[in-house]
C-alpha atoms as a PDB file:
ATOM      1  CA  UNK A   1      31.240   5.011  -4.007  1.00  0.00           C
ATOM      2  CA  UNK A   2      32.226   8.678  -5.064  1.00  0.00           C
ATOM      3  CA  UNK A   3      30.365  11.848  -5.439  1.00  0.00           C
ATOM      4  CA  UNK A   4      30.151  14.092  -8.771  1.00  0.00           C
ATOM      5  CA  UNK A   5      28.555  17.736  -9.192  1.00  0.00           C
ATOM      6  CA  UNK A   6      25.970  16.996 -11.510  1.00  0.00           C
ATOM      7  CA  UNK A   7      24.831  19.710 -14.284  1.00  0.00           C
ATOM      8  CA  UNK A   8      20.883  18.795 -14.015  1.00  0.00           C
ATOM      9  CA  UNK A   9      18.804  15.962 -12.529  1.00  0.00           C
ATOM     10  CA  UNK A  10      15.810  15.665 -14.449  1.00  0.00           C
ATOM     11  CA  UNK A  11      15.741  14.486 -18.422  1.00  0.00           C
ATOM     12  CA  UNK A  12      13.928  16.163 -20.854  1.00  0.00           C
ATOM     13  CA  UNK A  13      10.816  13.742 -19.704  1.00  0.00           C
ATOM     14  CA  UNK A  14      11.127  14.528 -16.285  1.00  0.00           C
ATOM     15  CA  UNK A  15      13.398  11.247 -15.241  1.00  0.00           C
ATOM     16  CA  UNK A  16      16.227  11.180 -12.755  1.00  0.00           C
ATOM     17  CA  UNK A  17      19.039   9.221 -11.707  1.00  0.00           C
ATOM     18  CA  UNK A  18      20.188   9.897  -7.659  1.00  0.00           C
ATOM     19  CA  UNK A  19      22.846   7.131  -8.621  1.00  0.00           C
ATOM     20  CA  UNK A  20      24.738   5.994 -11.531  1.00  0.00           C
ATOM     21  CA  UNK A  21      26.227   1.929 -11.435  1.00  0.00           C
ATOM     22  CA  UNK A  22      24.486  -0.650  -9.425  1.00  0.00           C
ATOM     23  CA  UNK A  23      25.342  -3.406  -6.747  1.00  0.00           C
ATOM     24  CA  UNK A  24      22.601  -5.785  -7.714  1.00  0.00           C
ATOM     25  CA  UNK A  25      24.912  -8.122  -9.715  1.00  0.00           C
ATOM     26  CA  UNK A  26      22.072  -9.159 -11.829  1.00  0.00           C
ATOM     27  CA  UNK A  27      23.821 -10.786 -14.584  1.00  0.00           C
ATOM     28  CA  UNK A  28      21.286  -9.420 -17.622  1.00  0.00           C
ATOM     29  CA  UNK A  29      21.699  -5.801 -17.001  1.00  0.00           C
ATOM     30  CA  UNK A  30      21.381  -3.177 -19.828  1.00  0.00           C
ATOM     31  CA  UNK A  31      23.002  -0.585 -17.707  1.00  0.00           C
ATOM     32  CA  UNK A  32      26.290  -2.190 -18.277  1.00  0.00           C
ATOM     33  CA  UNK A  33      26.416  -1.418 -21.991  1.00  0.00           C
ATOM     34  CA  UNK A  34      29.446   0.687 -22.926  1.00  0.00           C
ATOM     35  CA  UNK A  35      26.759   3.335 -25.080  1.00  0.00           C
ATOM     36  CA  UNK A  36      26.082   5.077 -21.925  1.00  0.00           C
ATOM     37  CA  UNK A  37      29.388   5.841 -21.457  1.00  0.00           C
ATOM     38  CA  UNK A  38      30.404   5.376 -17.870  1.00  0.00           C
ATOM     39  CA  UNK A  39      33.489   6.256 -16.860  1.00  0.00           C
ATOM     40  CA  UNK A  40      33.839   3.765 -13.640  1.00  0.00           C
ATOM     41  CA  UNK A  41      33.452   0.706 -12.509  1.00  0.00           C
ATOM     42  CA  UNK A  42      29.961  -0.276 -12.642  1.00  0.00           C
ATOM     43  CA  UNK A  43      30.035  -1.212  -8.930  1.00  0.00           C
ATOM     44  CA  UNK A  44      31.772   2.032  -7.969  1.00  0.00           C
ATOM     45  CA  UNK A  45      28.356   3.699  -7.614  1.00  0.00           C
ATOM     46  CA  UNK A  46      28.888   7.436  -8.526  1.00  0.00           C
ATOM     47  CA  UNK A  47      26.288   9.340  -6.384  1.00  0.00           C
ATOM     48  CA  UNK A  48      25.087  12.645  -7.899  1.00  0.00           C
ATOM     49  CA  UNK A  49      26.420  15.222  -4.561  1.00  0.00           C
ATOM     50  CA  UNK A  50      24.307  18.306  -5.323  1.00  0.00           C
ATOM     51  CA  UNK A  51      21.213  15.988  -6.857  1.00  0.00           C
ATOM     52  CA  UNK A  52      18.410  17.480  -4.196  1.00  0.00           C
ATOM     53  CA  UNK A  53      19.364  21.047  -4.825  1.00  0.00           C
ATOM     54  CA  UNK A  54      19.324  20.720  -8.069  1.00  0.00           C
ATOM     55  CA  UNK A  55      15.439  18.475  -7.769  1.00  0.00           C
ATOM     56  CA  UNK A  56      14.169  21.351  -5.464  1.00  0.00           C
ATOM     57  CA  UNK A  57      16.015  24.092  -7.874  1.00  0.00           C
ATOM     58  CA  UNK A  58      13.860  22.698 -10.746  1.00  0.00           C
ATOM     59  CA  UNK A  59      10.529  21.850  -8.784  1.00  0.00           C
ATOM     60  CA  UNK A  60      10.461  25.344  -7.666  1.00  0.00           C
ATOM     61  CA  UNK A  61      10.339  26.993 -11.099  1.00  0.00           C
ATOM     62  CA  UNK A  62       7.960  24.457 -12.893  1.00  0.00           C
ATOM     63  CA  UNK A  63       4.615  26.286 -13.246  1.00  0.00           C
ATOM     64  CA  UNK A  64       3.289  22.863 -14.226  1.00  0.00           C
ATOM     65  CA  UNK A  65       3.309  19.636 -11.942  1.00  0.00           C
ATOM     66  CA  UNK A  66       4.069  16.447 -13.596  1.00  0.00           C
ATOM     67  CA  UNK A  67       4.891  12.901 -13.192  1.00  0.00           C
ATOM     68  CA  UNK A  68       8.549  12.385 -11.832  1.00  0.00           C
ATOM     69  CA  UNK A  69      10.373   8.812 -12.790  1.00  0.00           C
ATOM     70  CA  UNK A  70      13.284   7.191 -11.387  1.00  0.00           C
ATOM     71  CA  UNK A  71      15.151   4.236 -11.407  1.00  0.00           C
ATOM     72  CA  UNK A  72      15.495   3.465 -15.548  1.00  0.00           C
ATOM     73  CA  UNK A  73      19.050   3.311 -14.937  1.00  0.00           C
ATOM     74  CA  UNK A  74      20.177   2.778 -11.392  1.00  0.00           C
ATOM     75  CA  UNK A  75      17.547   1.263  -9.215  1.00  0.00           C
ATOM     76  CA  UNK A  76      16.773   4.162  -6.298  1.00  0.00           C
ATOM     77  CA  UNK A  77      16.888   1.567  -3.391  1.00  0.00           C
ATOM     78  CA  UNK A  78      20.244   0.073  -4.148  1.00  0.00           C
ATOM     79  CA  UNK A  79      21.781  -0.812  -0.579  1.00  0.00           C
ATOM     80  CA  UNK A  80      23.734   2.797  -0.361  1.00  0.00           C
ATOM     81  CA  UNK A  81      20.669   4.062  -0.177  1.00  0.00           C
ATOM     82  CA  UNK A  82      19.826   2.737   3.157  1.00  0.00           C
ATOM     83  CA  UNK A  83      23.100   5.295   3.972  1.00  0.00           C
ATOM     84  CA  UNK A  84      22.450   8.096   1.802  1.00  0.00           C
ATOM     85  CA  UNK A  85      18.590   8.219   1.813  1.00  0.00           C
ATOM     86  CA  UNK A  86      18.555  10.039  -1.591  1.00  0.00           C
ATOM     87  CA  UNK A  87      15.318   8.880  -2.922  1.00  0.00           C
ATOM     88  CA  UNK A  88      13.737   9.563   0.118  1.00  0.00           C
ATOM     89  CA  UNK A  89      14.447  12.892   0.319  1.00  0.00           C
ATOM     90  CA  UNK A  90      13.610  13.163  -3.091  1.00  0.00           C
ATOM     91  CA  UNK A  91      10.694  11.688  -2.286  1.00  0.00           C
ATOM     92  CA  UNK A  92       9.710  14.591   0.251  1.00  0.00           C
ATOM     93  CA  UNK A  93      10.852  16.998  -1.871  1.00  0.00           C
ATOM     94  CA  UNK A  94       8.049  15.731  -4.565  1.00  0.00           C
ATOM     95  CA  UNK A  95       5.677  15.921  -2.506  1.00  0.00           C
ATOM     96  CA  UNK A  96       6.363  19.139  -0.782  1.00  0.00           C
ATOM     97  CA  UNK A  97       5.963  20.393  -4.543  1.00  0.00           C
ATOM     98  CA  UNK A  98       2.998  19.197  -5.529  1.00  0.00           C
ATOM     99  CA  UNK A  99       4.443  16.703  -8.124  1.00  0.00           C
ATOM    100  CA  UNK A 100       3.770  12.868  -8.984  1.00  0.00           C
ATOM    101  CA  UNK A 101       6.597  10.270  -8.725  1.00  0.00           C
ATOM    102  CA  UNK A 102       6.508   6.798  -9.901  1.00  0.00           C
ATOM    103  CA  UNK A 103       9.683   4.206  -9.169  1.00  0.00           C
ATOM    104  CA  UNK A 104      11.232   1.360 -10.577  1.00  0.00           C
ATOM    105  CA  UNK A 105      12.815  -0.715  -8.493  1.00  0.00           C
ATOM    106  CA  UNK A 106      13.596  -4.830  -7.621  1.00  0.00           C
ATOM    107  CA  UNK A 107      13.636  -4.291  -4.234  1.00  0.00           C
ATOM    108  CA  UNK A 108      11.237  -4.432  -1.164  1.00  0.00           C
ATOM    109  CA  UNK A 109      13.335  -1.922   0.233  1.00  0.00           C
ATOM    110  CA  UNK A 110      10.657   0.287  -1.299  1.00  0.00           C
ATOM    111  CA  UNK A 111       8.337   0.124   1.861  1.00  0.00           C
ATOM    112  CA  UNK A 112      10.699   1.740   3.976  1.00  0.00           C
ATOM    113  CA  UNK A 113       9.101   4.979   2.021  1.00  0.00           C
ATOM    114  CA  UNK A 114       5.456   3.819   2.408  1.00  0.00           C
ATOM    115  CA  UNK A 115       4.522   6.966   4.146  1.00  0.00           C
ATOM    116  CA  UNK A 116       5.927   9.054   1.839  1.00  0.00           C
ATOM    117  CA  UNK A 117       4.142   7.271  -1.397  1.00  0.00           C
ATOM    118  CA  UNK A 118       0.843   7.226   0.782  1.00  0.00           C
ATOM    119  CA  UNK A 119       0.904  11.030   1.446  1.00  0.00           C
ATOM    120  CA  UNK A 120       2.069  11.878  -2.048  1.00  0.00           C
ATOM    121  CA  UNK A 121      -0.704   9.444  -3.869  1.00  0.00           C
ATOM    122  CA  UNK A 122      -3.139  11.149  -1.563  1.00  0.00           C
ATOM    123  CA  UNK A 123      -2.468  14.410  -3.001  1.00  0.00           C
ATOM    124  CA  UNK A 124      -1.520  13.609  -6.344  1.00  0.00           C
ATOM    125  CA  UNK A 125      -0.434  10.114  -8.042  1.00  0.00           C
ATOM    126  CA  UNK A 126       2.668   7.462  -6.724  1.00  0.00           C
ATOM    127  CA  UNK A 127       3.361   4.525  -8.495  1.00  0.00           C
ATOM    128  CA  UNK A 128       5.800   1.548  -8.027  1.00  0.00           C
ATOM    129  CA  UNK A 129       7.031  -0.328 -10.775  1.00  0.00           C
ATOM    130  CA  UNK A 130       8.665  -3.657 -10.184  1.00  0.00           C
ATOM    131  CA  UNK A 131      10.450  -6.418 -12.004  1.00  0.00           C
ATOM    132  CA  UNK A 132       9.929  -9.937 -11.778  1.00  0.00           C
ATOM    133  CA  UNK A 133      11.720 -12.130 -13.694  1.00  0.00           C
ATOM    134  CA  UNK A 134      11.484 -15.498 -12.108  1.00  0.00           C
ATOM    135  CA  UNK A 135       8.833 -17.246 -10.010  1.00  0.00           C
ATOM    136  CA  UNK A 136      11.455 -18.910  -8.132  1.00  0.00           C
ATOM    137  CA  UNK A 137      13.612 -17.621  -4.962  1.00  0.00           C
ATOM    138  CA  UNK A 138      16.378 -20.069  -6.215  1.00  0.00           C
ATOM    139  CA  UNK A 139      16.694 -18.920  -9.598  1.00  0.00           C
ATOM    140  CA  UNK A 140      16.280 -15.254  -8.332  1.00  0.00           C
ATOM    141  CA  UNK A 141      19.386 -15.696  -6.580  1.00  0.00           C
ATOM    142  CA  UNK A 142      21.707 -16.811  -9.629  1.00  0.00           C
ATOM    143  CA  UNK A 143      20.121 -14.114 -11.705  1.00  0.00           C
ATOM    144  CA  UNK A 144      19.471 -11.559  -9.522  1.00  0.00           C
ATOM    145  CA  UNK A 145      22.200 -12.690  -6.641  1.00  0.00           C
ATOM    146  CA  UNK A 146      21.497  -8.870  -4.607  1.00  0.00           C
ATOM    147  CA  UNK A 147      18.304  -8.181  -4.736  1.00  0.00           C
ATOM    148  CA  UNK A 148      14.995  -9.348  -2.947  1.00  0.00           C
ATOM    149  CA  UNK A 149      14.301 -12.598  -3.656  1.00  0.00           C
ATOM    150  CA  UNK A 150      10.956 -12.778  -5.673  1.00  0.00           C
ATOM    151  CA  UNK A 151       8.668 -13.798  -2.896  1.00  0.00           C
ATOM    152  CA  UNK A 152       9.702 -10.911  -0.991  1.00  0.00           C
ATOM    153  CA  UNK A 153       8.664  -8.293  -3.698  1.00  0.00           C
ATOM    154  CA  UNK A 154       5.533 -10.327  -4.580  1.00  0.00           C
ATOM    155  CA  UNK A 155       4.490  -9.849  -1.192  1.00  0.00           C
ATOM    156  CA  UNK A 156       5.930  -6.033  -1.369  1.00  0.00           C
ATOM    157  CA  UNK A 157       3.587  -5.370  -3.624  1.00  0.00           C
ATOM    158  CA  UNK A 158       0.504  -6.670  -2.197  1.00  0.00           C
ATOM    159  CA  UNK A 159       1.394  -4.401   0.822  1.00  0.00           C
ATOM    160  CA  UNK A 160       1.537  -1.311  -1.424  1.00  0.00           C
ATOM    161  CA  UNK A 161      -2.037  -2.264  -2.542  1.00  0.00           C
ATOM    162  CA  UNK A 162      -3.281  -2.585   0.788  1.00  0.00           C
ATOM    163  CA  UNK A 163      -2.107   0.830   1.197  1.00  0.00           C
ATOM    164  CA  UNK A 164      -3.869   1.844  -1.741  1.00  0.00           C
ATOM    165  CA  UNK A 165      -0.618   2.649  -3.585  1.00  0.00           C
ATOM    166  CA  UNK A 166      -1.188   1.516  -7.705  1.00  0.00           C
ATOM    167  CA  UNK A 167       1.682  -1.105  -8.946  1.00  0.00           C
ATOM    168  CA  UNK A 168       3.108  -1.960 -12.590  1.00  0.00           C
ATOM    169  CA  UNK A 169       4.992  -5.307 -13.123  1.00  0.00           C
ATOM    170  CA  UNK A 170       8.150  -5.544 -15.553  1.00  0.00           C
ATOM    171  CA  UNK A 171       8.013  -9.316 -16.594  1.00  0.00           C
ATOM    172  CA  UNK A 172      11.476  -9.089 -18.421  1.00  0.00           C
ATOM    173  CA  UNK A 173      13.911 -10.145 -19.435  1.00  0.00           C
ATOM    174  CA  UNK A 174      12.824 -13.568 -19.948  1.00  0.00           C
ATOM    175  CA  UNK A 175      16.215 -15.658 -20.515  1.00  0.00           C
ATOM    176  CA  UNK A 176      15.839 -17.891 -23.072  1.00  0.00           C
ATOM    177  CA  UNK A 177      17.021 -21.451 -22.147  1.00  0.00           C
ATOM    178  CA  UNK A 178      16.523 -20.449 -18.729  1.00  0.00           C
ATOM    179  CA  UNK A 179      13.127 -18.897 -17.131  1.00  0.00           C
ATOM    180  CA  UNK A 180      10.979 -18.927 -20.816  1.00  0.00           C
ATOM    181  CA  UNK A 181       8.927 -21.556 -19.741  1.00  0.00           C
ATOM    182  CA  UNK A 182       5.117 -21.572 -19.982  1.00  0.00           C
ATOM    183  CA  UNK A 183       5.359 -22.527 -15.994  1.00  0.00           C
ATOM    184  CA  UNK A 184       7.493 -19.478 -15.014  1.00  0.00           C
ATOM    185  CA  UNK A 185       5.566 -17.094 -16.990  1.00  0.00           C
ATOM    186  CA  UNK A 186       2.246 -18.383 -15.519  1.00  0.00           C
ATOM    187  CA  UNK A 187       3.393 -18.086 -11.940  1.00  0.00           C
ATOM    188  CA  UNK A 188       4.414 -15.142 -12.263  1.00  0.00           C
ATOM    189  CA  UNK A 189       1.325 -13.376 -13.469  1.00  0.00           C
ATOM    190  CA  UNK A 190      -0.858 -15.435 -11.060  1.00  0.00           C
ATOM    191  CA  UNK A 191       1.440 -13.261  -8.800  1.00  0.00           C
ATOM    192  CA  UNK A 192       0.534  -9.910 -10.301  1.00  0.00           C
ATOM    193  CA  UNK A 193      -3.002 -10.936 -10.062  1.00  0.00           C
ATOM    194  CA  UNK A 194      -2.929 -11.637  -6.935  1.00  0.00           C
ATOM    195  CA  UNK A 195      -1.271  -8.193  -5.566  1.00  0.00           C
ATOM    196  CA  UNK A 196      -3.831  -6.494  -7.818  1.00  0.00           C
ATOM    197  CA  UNK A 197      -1.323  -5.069  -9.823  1.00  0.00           C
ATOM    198  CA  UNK A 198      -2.815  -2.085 -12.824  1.00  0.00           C
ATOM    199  CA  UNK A 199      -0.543  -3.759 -15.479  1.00  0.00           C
ATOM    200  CA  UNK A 200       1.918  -5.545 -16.791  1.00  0.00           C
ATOM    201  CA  UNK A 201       5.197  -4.382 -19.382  1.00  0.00           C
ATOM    202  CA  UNK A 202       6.396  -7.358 -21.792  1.00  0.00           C
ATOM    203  CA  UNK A 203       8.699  -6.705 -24.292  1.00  0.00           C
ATOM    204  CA  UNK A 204       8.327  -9.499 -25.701  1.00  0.00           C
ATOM    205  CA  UNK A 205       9.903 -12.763 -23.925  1.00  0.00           C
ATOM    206  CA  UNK A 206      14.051 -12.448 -24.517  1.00  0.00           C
ATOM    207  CA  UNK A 207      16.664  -9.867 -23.733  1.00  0.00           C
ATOM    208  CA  UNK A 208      19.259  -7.597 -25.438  1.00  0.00           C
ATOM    209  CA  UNK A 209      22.812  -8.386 -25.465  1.00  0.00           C
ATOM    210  CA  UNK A 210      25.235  -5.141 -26.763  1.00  0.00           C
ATOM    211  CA  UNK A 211      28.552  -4.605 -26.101  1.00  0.00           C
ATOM    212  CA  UNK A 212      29.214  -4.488 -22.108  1.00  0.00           C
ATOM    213  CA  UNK A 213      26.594  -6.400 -21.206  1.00  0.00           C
ATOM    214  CA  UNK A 214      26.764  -9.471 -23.372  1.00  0.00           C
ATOM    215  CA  UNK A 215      30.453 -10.010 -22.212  1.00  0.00           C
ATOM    216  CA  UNK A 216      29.140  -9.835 -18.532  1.00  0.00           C
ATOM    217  CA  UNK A 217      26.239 -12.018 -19.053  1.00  0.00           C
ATOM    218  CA  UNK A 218      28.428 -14.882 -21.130  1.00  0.00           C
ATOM    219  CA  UNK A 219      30.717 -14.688 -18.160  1.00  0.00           C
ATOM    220  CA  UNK A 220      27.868 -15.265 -16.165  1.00  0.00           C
ATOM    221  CA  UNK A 221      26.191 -18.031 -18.323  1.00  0.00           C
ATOM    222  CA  UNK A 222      29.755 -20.054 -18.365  1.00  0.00           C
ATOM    223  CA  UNK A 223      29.700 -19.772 -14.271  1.00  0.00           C
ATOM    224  CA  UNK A 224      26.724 -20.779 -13.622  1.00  0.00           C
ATOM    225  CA  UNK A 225      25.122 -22.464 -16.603  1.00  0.00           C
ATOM    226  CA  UNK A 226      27.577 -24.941 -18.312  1.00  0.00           C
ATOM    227  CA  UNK A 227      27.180 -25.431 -22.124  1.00  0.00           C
ATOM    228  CA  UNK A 228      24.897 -22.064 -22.281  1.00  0.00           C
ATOM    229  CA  UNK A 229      27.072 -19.690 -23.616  1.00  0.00           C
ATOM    230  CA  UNK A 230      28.073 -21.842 -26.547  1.00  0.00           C
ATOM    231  CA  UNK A 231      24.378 -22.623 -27.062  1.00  0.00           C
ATOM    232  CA  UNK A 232      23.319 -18.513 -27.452  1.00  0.00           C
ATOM    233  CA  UNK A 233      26.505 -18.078 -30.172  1.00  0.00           C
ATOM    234  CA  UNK A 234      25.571 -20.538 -31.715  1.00  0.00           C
ATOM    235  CA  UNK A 235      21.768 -19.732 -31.970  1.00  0.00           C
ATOM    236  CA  UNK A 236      22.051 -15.542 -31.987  1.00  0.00           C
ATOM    237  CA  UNK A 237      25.543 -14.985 -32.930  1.00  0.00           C
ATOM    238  CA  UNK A 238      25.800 -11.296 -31.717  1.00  0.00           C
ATOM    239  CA  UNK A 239      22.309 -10.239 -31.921  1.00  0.00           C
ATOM    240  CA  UNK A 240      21.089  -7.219 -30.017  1.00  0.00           C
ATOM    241  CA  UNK A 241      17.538  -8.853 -29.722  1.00  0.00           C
ATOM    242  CA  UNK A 242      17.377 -12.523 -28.407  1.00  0.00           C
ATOM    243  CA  UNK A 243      14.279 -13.832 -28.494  1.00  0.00           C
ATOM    244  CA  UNK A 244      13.049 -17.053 -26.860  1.00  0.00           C
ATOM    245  CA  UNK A 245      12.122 -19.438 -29.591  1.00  0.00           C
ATOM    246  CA  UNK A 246       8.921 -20.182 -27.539  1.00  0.00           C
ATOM    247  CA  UNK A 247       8.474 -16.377 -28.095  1.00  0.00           C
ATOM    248  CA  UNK A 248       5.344 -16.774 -29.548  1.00  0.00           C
ATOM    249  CA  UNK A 249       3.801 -19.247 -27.387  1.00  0.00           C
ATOM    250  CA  UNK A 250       4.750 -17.240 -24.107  1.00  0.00           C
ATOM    251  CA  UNK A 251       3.085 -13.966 -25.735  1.00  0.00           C
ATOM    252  CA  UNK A 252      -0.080 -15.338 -26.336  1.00  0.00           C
ATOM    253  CA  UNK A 253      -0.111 -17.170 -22.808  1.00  0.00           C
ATOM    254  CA  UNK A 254       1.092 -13.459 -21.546  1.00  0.00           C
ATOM    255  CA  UNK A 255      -1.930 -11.384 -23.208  1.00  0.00           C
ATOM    256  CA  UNK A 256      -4.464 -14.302 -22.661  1.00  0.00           C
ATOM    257  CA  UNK A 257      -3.916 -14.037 -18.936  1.00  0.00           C
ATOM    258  CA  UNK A 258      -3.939 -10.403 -18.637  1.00  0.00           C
ATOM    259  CA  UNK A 259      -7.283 -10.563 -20.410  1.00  0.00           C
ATOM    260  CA  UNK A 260      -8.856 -12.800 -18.602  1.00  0.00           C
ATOM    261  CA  UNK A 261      -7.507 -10.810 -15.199  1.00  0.00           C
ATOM    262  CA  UNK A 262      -8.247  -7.573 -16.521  1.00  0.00           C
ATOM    263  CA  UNK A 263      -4.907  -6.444 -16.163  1.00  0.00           C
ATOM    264  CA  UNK A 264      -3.307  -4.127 -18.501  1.00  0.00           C
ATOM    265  CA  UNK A 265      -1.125  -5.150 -21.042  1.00  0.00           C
ATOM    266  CA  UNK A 266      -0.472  -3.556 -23.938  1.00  0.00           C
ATOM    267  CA  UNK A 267       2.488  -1.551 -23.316  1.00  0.00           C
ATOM    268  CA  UNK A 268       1.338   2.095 -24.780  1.00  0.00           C
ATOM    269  CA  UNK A 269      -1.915   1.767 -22.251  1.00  0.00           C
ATOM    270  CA  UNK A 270       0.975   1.676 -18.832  1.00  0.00           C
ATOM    271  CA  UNK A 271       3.010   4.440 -20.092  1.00  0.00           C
ATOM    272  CA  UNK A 272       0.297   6.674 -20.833  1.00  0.00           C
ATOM    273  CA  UNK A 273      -0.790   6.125 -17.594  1.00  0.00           C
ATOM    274  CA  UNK A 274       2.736   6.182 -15.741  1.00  0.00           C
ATOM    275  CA  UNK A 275       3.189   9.735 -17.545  1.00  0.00           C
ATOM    276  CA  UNK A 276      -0.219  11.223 -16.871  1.00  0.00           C
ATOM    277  CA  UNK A 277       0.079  13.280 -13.904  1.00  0.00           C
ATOM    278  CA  UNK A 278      -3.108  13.384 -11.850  1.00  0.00           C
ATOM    279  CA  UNK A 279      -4.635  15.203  -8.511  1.00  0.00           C
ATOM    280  CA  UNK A 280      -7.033  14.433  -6.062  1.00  0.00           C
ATOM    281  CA  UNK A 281      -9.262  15.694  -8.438  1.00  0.00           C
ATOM    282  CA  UNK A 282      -8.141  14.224 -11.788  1.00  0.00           C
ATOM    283  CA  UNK A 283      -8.800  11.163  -9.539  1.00  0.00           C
ATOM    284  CA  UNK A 284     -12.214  11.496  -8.272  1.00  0.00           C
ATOM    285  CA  UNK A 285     -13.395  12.305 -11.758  1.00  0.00           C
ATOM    286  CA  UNK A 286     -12.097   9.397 -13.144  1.00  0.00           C
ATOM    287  CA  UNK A 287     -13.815   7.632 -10.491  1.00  0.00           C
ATOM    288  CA  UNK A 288     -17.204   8.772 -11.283  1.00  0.00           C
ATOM    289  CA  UNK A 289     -16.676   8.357 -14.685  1.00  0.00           C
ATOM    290  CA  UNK A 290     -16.217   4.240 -14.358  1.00  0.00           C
ATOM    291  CA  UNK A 291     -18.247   3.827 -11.918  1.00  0.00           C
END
């Protein structure tokens, strides 16, 4: 860990990184790609020092509330957060303010802030986003070695919709050789449906493999998956996109599903929704409106 005086926190739609790097160790991330540019280690997390006074600095002067995103790069409940507390401050500072937050994150560790989400979704609108990859605890752990296992954050998220708080579900990256099966896809979703979840994000079942990352992930593929590695260069070469060649089976098992469940799916619908800020009264409205 090691602390840098950070120019601004928010992007230019309203998203912020606390943290930059990641312990997770989950051996598909995007994060690592040498296009963003970071200067350390990837495990050296760099922790933005002056990050609240800079949220509370720019909350203060909006004249228009809005939804506030984190975790696109850095997930906000990596385990020096448990130390730190940086998102949860954050989190009072939103809703001291008046704004909305939503947060992406692979870990359970999002409860700890339940009260905060609760009294800030009362007000105005809180959101969780989570990612599930795998159906399966034991898979979770070679892919995702640091994080909750996936029956933990199943089972996060039907907590956060018995407190009434509204979840979206990342299914991706889908690994091809390795969790695109119809099974794994299927089990997954029955997941989602069961927490109640609003939606569900696909990007279509594969990953993307640039320079940083694919070196980590091949690394990763020869250690735990003999034969693998030779099996992608072969089949993608260095493609950024690499798509499952079930790809087109999965999708239509993916959108069938979320039809029948009347869950969203269609990407465009969940952002539009992540990014529209709402109040008490925005909700009610809406409310009345489909009822």
């Amino acid at each position: 860990m090691h602390y840098v005086m950070a120019k601004g926190i928010l992007s230019s739609h309203n998203g912020m990184n606390l943290y930059r790097g990641c312990t997770h160790g989950c051996i598909y991330c995007d994060s690592r790609s040498t296009c963003y540019q970071m200067r350390h280690a990837f495990e050296d997390i760099e922790v933005k020092k002056n990050a609240l006074e800079l949220l509370e600095d720019t909350l203060r002067r909006r004249r228009k509330p809005c939804m506030i995103g984190t975790g696109a790069m850095t997930d906000p409940y990596i385990p020096l957060e448990k130390q730190l507390q940086f998102t949860r401050k954050a989190l009072l500072l939103i809703e001291q303010y008046g704004f909305g937050v939503t947060l992406h994150t692979k870990s359970a560790g999002v409860l700890r802030d339940l009260d905060l989400l609760r009294r800030i979704h009362h007000k105005t609108k809180a959101v969780v986003q989570m990612t599930l990859t795998t159906a399966e605890d034991a898979l979770c752990k070679i892919i995702e070695p640091n994080v909750s296992p996936t029956s933990e954050r199943a089972e996060a998220l039907r907590i956060l919709r018995d407190n009434g708080i509204p979840t979206v579900v990342w299914l991706c990256p889908i690994l091809p050789f390795i969790n695109d099966t119809r099974e794994n896809i299927l089990a997954i979703l029955e997941m989602c449906a069961r927490a109640g979840v609003k939606g569900v994000i696909c990007f279509g079942m594969g990953l993307t493999l640039r320079e940083g990352n694919r070196e980590y992930f091949y690394s990763k593929l020869e250690q735990h998956f003999p034969g693998l590695k030779e099996r992608y260069c072969r089949q993608f070469g260095n493609s950024y996109e690499v798509n499952s060649p079930r790809q087109e089976e999965l999708m239509q098992v993916f959108h069938e599903f979320c039809r029948k469940n009347h869950l969203l799916h269609h990407n465009e619908e969940i952002f539009a929704y992540l990014n529209r800020f709402e109040n008490q009264r925005d909700k009610e409205q809406l409310c009345f409106y489909d009822s």
